[in-house]
Protein backbone atom coordinates (compact mmCIF):
# COMPACT_ATOMS: atom_id res chain seq x y z
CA UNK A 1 -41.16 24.70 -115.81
CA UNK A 2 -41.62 20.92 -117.12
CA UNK A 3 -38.89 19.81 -113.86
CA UNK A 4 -40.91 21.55 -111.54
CA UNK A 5 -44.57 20.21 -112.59
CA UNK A 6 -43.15 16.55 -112.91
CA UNK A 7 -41.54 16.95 -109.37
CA UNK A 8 -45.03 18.05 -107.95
CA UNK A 9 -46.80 15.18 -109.40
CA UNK A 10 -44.39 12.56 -109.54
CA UNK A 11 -42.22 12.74 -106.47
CA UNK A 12 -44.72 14.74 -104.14
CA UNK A 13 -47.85 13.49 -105.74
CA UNK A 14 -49.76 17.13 -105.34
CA UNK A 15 -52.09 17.48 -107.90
CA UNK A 16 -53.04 20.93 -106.62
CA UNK A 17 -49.26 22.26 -107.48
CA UNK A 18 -49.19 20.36 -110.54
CA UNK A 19 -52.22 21.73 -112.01
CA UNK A 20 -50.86 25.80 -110.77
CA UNK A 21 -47.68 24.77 -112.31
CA UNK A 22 -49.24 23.37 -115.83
CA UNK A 23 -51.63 26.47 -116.26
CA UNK A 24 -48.24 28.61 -115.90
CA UNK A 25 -46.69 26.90 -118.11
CA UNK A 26 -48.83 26.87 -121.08
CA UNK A 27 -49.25 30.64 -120.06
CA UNK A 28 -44.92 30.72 -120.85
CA UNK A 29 -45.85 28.76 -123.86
CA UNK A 30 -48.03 31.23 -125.27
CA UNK A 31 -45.90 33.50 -124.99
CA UNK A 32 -42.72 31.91 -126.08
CA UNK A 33 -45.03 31.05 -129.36
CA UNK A 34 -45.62 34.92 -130.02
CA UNK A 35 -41.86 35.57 -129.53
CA UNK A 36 -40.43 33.18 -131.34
CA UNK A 37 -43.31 34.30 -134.92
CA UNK A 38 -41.47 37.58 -134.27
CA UNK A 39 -38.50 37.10 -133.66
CA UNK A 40 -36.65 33.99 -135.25
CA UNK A 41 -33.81 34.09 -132.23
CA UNK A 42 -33.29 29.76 -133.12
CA UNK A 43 -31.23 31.74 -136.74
CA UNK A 44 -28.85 32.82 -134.54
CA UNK A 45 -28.20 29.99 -132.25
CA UNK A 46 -24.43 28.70 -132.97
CA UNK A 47 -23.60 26.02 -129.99
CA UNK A 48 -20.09 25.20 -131.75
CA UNK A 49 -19.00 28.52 -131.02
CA UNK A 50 -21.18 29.58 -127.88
CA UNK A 51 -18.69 31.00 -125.60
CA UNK A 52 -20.85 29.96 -122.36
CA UNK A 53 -21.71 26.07 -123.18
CA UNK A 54 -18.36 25.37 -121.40
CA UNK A 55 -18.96 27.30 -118.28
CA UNK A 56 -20.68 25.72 -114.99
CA UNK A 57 -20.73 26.86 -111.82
CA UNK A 58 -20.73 24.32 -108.72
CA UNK A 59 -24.07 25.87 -107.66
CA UNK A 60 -25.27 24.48 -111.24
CA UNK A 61 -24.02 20.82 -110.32
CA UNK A 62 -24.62 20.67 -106.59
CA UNK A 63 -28.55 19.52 -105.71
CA UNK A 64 -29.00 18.26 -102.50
CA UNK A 65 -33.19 16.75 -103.00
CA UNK A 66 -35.81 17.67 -105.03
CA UNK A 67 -36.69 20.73 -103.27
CA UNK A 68 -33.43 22.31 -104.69
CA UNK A 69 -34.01 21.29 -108.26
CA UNK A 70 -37.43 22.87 -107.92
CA UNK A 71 -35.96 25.87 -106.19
CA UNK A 72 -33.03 25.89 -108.52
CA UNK A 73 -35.31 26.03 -111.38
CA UNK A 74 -37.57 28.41 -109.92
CA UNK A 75 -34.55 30.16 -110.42
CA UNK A 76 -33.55 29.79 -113.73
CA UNK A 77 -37.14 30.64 -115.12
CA UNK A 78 -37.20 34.01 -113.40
CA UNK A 79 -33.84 34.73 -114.82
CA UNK A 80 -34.95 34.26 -118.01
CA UNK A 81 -38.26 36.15 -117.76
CA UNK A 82 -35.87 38.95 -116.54
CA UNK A 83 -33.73 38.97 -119.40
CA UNK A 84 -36.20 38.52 -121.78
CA UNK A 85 -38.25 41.48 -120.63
CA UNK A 86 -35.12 43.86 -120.40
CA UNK A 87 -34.25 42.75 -124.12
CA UNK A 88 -37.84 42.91 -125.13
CA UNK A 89 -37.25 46.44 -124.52
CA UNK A 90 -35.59 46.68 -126.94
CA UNK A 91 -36.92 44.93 -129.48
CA UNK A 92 -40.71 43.96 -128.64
CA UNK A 93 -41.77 46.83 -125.76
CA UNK A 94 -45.28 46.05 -126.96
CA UNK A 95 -44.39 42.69 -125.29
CA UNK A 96 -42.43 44.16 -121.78
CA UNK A 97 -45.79 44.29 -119.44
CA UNK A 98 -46.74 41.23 -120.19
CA UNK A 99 -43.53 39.08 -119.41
CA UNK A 100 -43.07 41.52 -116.45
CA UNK A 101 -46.34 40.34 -115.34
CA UNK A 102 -45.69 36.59 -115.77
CA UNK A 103 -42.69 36.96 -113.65
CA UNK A 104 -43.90 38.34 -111.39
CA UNK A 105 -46.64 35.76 -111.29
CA UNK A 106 -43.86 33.28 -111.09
CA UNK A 107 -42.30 34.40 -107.85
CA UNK A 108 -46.13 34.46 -106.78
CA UNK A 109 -46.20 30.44 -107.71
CA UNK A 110 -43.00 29.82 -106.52
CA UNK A 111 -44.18 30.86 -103.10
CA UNK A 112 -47.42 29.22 -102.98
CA UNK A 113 -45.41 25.62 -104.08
CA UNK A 114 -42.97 25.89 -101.62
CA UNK A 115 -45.17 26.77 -98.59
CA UNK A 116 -46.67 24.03 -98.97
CA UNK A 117 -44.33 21.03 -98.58
């Protein structure tokens, strides 16, 4: 989310965006704080023998301007909110509405940013 808000104010100099995209992203915050006191996924973290850290696609490489990082990245938090609210499932369903709601509210964002440039 950090990419996209620097890109807004930065490169495009739209404070409007910038300030939709910082709310949202203290909003992921939050809730990455509540996950993370419950669940203590960064125990489990072994990059040495991560099976994916040596897999990239060229869609992962290729960027043509700073549209498609935004977009690509757009991309890549809506994933995650995805996977995190099918696992949650599992694991936290106290916790599924509201991620389900904050992607959703993501795709809503990602809308409103891009219509406008």
């Amino acid at each position: 989310m950090r990419v996209i808000e620097e890109i807004d104010r930065f490169c495009f100099d739209n404070k409007t965006n910038m300030v939709i995209l910082k709310q949202f992203r203290h909003t992921l915050s939050g809730c990455e704080i509540e996950y993370r006191s419950r669940l203590p996924l960064i125990k489990t973290r072994n990059s040495a023998k991560d099976v994916g850290t040596s897999v990239t696609t060229k869609e992962e490489i290729d960027r043509k301007d700073l549209y498609d990082v935004q977009a690509g990245n757009f991309k890549r938090i809506e994933e995650s909110l995805r996977v995190i609210e099918e696992i949650g499932k599992l694991v936290l369903p106290e916790l599924t509405e509201l991620i389900k709601s904050i992607r959703y509210k993501c795709y809503e964002i990602e809308q409103a940013v891009t219509e406008k440039k």
